[in-house]
Each structure stands twice: as C-alpha cells, then as structure tokens.
C-alpha atoms as a PDB file:
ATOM      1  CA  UNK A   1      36.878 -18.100 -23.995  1.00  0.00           C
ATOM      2  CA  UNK A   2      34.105 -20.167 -22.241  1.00  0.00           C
ATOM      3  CA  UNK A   3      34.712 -17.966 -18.940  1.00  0.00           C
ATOM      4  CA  UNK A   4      34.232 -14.435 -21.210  1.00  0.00           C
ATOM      5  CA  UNK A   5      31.034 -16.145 -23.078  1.00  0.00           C
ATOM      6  CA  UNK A   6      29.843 -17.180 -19.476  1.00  0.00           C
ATOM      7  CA  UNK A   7      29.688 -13.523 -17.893  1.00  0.00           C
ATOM      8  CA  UNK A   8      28.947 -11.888 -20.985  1.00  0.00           C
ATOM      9  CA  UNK A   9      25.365 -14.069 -20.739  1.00  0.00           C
ATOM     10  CA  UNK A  10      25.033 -13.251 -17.047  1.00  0.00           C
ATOM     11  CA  UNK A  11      25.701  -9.490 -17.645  1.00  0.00           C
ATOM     12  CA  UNK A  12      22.806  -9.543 -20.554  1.00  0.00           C
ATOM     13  CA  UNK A  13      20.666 -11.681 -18.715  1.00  0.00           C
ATOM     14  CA  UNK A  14      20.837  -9.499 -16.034  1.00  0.00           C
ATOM     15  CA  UNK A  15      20.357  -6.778 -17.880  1.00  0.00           C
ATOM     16  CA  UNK A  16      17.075  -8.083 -19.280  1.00  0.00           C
ATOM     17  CA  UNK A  17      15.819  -8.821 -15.740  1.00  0.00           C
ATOM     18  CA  UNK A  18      16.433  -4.942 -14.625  1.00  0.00           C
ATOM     19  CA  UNK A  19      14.761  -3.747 -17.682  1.00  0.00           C
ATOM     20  CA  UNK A  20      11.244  -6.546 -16.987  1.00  0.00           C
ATOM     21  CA  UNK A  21      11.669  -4.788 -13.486  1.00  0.00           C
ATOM     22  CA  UNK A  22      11.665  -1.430 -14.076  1.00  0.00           C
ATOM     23  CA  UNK A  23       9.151  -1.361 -16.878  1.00  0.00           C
ATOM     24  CA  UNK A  24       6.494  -3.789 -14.739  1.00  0.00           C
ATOM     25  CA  UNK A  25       3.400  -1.600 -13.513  1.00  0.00           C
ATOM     26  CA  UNK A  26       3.299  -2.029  -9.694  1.00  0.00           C
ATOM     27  CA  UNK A  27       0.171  -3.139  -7.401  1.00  0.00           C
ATOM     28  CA  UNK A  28      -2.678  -5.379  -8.939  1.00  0.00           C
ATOM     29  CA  UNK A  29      -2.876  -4.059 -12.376  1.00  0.00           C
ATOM     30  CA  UNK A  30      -0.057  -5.571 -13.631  1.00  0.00           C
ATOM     31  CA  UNK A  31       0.691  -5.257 -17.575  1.00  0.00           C
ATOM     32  CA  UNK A  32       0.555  -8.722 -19.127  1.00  0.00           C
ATOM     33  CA  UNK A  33       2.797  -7.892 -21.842  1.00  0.00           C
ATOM     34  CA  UNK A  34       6.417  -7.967 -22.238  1.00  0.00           C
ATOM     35  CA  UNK A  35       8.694  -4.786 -22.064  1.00  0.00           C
ATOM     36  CA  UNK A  36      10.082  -5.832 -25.995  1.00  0.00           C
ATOM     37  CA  UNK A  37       5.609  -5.825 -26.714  1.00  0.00           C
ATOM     38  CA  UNK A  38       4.815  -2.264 -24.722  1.00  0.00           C
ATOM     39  CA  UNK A  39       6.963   0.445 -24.683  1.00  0.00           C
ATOM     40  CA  UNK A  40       5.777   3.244 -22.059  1.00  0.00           C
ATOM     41  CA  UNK A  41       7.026   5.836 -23.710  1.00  0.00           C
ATOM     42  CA  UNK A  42       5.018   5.443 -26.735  1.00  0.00           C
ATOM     43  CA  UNK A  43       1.618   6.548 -25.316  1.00  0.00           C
ATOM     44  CA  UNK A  44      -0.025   9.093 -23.059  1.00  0.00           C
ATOM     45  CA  UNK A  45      -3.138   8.001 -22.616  1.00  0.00           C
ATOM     46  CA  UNK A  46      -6.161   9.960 -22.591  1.00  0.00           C
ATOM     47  CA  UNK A  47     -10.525   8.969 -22.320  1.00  0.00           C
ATOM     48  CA  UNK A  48     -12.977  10.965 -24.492  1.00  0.00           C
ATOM     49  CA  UNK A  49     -16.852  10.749 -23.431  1.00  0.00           C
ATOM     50  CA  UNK A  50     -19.386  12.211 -25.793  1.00  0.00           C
ATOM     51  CA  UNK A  51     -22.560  12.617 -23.630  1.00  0.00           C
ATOM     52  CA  UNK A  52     -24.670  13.736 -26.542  1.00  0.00           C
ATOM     53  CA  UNK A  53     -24.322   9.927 -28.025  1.00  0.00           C
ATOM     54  CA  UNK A  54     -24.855   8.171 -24.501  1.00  0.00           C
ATOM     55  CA  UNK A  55     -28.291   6.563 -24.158  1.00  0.00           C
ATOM     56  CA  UNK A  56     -27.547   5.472 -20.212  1.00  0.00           C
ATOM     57  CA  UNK A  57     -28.210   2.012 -21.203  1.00  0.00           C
ATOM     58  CA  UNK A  58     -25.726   0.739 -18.517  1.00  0.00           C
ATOM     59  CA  UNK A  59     -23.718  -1.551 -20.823  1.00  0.00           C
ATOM     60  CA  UNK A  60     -20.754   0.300 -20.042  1.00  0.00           C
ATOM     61  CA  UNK A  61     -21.440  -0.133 -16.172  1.00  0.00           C
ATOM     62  CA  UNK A  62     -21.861  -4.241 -16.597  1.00  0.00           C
ATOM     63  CA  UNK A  63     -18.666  -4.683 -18.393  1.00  0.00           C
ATOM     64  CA  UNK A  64     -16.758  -2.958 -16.090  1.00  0.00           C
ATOM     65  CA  UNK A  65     -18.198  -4.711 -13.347  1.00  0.00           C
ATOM     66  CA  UNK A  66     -17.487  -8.158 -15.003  1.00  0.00           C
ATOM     67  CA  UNK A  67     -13.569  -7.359 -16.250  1.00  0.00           C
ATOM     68  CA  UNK A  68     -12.748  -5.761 -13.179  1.00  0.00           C
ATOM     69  CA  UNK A  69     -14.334  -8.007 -11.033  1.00  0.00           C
ATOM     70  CA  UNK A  70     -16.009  -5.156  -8.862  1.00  0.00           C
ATOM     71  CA  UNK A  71     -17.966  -5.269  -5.849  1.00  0.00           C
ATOM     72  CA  UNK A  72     -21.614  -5.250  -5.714  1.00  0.00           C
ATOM     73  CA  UNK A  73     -22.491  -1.648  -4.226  1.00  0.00           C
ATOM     74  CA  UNK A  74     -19.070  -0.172  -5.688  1.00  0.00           C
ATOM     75  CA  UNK A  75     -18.289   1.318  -9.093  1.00  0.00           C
ATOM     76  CA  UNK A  76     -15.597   1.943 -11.083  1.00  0.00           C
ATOM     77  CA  UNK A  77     -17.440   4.053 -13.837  1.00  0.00           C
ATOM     78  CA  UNK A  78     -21.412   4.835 -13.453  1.00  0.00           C
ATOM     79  CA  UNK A  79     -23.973   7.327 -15.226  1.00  0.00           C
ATOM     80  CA  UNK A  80     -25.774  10.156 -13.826  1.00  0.00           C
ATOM     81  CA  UNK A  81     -28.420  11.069 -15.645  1.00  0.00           C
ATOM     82  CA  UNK A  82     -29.224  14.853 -15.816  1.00  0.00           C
ATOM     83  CA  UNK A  83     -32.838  16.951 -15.991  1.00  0.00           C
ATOM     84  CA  UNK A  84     -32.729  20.613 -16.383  1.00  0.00           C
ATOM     85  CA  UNK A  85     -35.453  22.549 -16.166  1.00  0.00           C
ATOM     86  CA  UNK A  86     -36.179  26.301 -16.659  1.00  0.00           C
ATOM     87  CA  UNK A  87     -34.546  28.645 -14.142  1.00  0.00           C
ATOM     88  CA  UNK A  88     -32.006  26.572 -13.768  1.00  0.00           C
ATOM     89  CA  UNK A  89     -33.333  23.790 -11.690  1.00  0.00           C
ATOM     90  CA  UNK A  90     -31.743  20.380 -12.442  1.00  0.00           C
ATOM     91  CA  UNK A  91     -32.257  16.786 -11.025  1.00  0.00           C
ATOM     92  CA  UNK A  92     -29.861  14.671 -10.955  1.00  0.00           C
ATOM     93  CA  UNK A  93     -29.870  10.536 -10.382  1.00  0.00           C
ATOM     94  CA  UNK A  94     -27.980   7.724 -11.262  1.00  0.00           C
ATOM     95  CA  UNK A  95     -29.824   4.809  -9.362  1.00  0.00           C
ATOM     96  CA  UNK A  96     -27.209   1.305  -8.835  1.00  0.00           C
ATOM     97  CA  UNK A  97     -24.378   3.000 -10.659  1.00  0.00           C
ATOM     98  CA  UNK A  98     -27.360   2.940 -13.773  1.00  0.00           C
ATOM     99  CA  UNK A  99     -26.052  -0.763 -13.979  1.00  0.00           C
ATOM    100  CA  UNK A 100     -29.593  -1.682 -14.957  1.00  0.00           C
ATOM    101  CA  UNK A 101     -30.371   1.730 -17.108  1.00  0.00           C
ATOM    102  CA  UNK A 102     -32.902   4.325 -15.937  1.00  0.00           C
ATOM    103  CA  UNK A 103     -36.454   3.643 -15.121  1.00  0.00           C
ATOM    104  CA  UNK A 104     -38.667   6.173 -16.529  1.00  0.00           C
ATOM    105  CA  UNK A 105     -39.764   8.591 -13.170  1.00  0.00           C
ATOM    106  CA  UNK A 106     -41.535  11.720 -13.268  1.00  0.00           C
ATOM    107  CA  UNK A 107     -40.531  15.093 -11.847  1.00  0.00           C
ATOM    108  CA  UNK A 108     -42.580  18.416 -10.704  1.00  0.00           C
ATOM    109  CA  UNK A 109     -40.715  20.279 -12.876  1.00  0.00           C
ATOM    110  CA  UNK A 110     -40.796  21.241 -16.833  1.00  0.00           C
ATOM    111  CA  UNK A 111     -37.818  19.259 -17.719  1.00  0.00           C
ATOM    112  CA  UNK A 112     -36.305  21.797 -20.860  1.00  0.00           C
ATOM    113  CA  UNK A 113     -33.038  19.286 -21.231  1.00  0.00           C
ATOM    114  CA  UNK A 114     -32.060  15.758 -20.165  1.00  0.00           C
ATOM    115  CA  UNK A 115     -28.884  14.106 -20.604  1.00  0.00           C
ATOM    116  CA  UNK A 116     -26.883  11.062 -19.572  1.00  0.00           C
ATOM    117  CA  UNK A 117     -23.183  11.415 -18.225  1.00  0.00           C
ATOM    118  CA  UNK A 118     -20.946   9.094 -17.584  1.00  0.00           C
ATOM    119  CA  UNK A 119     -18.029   9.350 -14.798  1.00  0.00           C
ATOM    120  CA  UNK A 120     -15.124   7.369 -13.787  1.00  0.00           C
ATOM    121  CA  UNK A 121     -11.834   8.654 -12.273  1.00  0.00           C
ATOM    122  CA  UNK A 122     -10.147  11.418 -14.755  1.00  0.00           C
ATOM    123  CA  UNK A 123      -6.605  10.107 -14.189  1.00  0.00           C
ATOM    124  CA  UNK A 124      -5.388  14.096 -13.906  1.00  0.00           C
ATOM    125  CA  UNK A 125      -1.678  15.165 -14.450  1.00  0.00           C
ATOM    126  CA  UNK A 126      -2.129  17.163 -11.124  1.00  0.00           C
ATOM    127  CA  UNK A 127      -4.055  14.118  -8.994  1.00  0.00           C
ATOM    128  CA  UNK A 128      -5.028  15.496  -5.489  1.00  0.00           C
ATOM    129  CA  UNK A 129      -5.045  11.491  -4.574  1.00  0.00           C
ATOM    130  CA  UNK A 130      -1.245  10.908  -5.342  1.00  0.00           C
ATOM    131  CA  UNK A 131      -0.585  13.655  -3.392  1.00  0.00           C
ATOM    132  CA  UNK A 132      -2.603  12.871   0.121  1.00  0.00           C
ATOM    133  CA  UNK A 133      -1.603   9.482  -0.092  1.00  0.00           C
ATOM    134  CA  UNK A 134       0.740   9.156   3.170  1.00  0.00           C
ATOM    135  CA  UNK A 135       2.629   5.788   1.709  1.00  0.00           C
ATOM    136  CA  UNK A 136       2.895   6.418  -2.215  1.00  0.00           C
ATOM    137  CA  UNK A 137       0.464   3.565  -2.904  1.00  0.00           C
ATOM    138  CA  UNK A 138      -0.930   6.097  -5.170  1.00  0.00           C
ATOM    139  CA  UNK A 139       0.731   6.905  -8.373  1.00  0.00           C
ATOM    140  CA  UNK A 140       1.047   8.030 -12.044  1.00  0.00           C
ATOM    141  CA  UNK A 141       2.385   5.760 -14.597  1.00  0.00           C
ATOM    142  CA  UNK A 142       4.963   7.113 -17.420  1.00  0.00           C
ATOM    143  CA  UNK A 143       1.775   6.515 -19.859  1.00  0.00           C
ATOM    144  CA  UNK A 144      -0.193   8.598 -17.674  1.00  0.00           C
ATOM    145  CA  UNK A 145      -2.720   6.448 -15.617  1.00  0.00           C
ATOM    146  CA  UNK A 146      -3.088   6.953 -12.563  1.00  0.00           C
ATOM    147  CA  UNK A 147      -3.032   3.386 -10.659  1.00  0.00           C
ATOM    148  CA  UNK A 148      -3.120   2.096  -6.905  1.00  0.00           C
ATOM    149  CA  UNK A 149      -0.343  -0.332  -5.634  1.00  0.00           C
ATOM    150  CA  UNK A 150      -2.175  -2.873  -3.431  1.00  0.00           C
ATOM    151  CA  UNK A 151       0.683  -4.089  -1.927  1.00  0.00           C
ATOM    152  CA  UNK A 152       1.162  -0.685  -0.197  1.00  0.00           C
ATOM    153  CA  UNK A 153      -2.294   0.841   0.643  1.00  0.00           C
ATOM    154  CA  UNK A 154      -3.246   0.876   3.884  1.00  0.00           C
ATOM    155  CA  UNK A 155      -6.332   1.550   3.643  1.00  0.00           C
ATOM    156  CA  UNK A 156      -6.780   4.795   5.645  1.00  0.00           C
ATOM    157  CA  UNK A 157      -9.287   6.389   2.964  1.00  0.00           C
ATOM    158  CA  UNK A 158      -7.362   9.835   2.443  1.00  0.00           C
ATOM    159  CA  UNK A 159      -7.084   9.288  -1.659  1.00  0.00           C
ATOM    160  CA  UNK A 160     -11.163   8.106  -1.455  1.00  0.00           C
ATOM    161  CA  UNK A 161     -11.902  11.833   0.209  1.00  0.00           C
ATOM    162  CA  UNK A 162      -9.507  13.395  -1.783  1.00  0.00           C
ATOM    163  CA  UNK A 163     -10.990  12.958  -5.397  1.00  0.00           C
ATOM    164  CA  UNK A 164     -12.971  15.970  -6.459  1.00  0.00           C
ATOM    165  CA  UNK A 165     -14.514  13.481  -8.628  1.00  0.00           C
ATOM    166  CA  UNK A 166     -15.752  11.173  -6.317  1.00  0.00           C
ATOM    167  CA  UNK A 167     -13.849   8.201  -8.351  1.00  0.00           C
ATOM    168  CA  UNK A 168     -12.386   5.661  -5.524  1.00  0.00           C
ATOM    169  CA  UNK A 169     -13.582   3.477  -2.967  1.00  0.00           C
ATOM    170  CA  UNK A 170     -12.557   1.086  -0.011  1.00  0.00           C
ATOM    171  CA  UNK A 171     -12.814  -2.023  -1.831  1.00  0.00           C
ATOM    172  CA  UNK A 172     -14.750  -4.098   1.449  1.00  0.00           C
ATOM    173  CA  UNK A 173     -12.971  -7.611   1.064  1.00  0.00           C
ATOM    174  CA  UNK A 174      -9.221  -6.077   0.734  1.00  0.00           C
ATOM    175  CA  UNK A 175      -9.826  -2.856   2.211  1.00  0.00           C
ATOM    176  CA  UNK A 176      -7.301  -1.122   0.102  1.00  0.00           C
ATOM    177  CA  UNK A 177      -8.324   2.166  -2.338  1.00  0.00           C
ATOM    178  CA  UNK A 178      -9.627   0.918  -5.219  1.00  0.00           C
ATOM    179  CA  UNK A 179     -10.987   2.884  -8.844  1.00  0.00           C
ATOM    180  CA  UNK A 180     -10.714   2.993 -12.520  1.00  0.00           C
ATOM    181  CA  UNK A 181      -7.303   1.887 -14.530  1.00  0.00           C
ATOM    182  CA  UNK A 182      -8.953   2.387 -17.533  1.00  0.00           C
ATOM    183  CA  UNK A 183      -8.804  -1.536 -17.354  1.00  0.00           C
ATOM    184  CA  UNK A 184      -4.564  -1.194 -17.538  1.00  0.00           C
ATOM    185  CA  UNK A 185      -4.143  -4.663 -17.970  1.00  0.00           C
ATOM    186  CA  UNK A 186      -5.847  -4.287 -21.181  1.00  0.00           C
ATOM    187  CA  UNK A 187      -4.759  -1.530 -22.759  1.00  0.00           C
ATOM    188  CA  UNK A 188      -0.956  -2.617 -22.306  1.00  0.00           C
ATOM    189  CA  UNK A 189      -1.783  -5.528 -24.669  1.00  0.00           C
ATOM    190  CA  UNK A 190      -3.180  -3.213 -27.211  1.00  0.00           C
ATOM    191  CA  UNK A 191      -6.545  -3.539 -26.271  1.00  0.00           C
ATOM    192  CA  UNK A 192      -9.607  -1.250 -25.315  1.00  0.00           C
ATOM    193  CA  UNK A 193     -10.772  -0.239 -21.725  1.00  0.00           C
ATOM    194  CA  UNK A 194     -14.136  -2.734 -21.028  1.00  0.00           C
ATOM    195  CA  UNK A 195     -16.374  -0.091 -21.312  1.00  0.00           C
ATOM    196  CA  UNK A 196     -15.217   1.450 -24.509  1.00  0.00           C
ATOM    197  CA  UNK A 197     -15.700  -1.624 -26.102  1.00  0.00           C
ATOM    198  CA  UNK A 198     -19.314  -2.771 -24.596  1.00  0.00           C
ATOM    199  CA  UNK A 199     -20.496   0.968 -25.470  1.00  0.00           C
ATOM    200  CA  UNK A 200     -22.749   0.209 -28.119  1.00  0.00           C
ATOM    201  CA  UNK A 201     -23.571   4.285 -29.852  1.00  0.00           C
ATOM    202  CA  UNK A 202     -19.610   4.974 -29.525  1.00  0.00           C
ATOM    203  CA  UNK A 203     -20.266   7.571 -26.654  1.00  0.00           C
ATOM    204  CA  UNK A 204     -16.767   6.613 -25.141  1.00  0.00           C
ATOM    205  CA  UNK A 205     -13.889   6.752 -27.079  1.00  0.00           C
ATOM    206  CA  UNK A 206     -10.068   5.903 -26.111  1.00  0.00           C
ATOM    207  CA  UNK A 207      -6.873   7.671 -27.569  1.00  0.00           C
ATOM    208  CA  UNK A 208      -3.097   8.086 -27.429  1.00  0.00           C
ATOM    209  CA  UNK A 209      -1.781  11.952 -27.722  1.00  0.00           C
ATOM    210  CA  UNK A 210       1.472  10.666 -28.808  1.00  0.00           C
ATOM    211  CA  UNK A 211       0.078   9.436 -31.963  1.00  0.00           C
ATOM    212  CA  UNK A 212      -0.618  11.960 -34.135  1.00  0.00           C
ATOM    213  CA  UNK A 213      -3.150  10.311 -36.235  1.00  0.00           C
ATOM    214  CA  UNK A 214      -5.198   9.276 -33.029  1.00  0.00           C
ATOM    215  CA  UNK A 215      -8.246   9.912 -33.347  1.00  0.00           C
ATOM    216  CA  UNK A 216      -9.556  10.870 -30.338  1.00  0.00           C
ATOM    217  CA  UNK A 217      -6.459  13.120 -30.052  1.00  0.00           C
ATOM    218  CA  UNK A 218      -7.812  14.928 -33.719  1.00  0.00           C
ATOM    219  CA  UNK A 219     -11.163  15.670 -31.703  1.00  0.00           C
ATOM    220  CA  UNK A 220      -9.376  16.694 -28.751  1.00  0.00           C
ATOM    221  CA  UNK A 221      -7.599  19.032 -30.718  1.00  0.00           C
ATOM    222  CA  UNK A 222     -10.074  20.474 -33.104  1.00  0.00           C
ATOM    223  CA  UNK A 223     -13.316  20.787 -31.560  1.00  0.00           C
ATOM    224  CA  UNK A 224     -15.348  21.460 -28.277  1.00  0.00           C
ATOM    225  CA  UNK A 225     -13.964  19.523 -25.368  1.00  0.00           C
ATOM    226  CA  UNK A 226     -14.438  20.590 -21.903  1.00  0.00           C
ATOM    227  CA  UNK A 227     -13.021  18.852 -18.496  1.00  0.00           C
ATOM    228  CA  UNK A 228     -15.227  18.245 -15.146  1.00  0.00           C
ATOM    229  CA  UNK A 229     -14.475  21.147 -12.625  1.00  0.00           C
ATOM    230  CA  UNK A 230     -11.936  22.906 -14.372  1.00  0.00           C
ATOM    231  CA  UNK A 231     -11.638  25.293 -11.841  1.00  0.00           C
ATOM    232  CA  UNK A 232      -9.870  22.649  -9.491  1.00  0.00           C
ATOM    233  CA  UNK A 233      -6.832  22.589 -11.974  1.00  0.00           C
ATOM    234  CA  UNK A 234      -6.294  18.870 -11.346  1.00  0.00           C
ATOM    235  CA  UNK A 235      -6.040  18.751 -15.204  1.00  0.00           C
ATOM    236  CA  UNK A 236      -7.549  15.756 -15.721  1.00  0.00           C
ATOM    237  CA  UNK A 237      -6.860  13.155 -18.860  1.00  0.00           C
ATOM    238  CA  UNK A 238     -10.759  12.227 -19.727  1.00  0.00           C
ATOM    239  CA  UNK A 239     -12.511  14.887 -21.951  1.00  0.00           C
ATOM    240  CA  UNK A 240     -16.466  15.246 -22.846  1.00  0.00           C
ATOM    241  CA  UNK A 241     -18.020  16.598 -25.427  1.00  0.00           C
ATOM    242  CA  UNK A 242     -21.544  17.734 -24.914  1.00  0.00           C
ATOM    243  CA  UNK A 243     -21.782  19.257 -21.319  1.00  0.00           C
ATOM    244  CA  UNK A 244     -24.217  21.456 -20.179  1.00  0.00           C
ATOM    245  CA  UNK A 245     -22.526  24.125 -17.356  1.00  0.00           C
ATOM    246  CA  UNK A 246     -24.615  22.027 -15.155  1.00  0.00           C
ATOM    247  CA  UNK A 247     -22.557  18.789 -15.139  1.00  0.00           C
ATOM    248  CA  UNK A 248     -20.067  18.446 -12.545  1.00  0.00           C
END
C-alpha cells in the first residue's frame, strides 16, 4: 500500500513539474504566475492606440523606461509626432523617444494637421523577425506576443533589420535583441502593460479577443481600426484609431 501511495505521488508530482515546464514563457520575460493562475489558452492578446486622444506628453515613454528597465538612448515604445501640411508635405519628429514631450518648434510650412503617434513593436501573427532569426531566439507565445529568449540570441542583429516597424534594438550591456513584451511579466498576473496604465487621456488601450465582452475587442470589431503598413501583410496585433494615410 505505502509502495502504490509512494509512486502514485511521484507520478503526480512529476506530472505537475512537466506542466510548470511547458507552460513557463522562455528568455527574460518570464511569467510570474503559476500555470493553475494563467492559463495560455484563455487570451490572445491584442494593443489598441487611439492617436486622436494622445497629447505626446511622454508619460507612456517614462514608464516603460522605468518597468522595463531600458537603456538610455533605446526605446521600447516612443511618439512621433506628425505635421501635415497642404500638398501633402508632412514633418515628422519624435526627439529622445518624446521621453520629455515635444518642445514647441516652428516649420516653413502651413501646418493643415498635427498629430501624435505612438509606436512600439506590433507583435504580428506573420513576424518577419521570428522568421530571420537563424537560432529561434525569436518567437510567438500561444497568447500571441511575440517575445525574445535571451538565453539564445546571439546577437547578430538580423530580427533588429528585419522589423518593418523599426521596433528592436541591440540592447548595449547584453548585446542580445531586445523590444516591447507588452511588459509580459505583467500582463500574465492580470495586470496592464506600463504604458497603458501611465497613459493619462486613455489613448492606449489593452484587450483580449478571446473575451467576448473585451472591450477593446468591441472597438476592434465595430469601428474604424487600421494597422501600420498593411501592405507588408505581417498582420500585426496593435490597432490605431485615428491615422492619417500619412502615418507609417
């Protein structure tokens, strides 16, 4: 009886530990929660900016910089700001990332629209980085973010020229790829990406399209979304609302 009790705890135990293992992210944005707290296959992820709310006030910038402990010189999300003028002439800037906001600068041009637009990596279902990556350090979680394994990356900057979106980096103390995880170690706990919640107008939103009363996924579905350079068919997983044909 005690033998039979004995392996049938080993066998579950075991069990358990192949299940922690299978459902742990890999590389250096590793889940904090437990596999019975965060079930994968529960979510599909997806980012909603609304550049007619954003004011380019940079909070968003800061707070990534501070959770993510990025760089000085390097950015995980930024904000370009945008100044169209008539026959189609358009300016574009985003000076440090806009980590500090936009100083007021004239142009020699009748500016007929201005907006603010920010960027971070897309996390696309058809990733050109995933795919140029000679190692697999890059990859797609079963929640759909697209994540770097640090352990892996060598380092030889394919993914970083890759990205239509201009999203990654070399980070210059590890020298591995580095980018937005829509701050993965917080959203596995049930929590917002860093910049969503610093946003203070609500011009970036977060959202599961598994749950049907998401919503970002209502807006998603219902009104006027567009995608950055939809012609590259990366299909990407952030949405804005608000773009100009301008924007790329």
């Amino acid at each position: 009886m005690a033998e039979k009790f004995t392996r049938r705890g080993f066998l579950g135990t075991a069990g358990c530990l192949v299940l922690a293992a299978a459902l742990r992210p890999r590389g250096g944005e590793a889940a904090e929660a437990s596999p019975t707290e965060y079930n994968w296959e529960e979510y599909s992820y997806v980012y909603l900016v609304d550049a007619s709310r954003c004011i380019g006030c940079g909070m968003c910038v800061q707070a990534c910089q501070r959770e993510n402990k990025v760089p000085d010189g390097f950015f995980r999300t930024w904000v370009e700001r945008y100044r169209i003028g008539e026959g189609g002439r358009v300016e574009v800037d985003s000076p440090n990332g806009a980590i500090n906001g936009f100083p007021s600068t004239i142009v020699d041009f009748k500016v007929t629209k201005g907006l603010f637009v920010p960027k971070l990596c897309n996390h696309c279902k058809n990733t050109p980085c995933t795919q140029v990556c000679p190692v697999g350090a890059s990859y797609t979680t079963k929640d759909g973010v697209v994540l770097v394994d640090d352990k892996r990356c060598i380092g030889c900057g394919y993914c970083v020229q890759a990205c239509p979106y201009g999203s990654r980096y070399l980070h210059p103390v590890t020298h591995v790829a580095d980018k937005c995880t829509w701050c993965y170690h917080r959203i596995t706990r049930g929590l917002k990406p860093a910049c969503v919640q610093a946003c203070p107008v609500g011009a970036r939103a977060f959202g599961n399209m598994k749950n049907l009363q998401d919503p970002v996924r209502k807006i998603i579905a219902t009104e006027p979304v567009s995608v950055l350079q939809p012609e590259l068919l990366t299909r990407p997983n952030c949405y804005y609302k608000g773009l100009d044909k301008e924007v790329r």
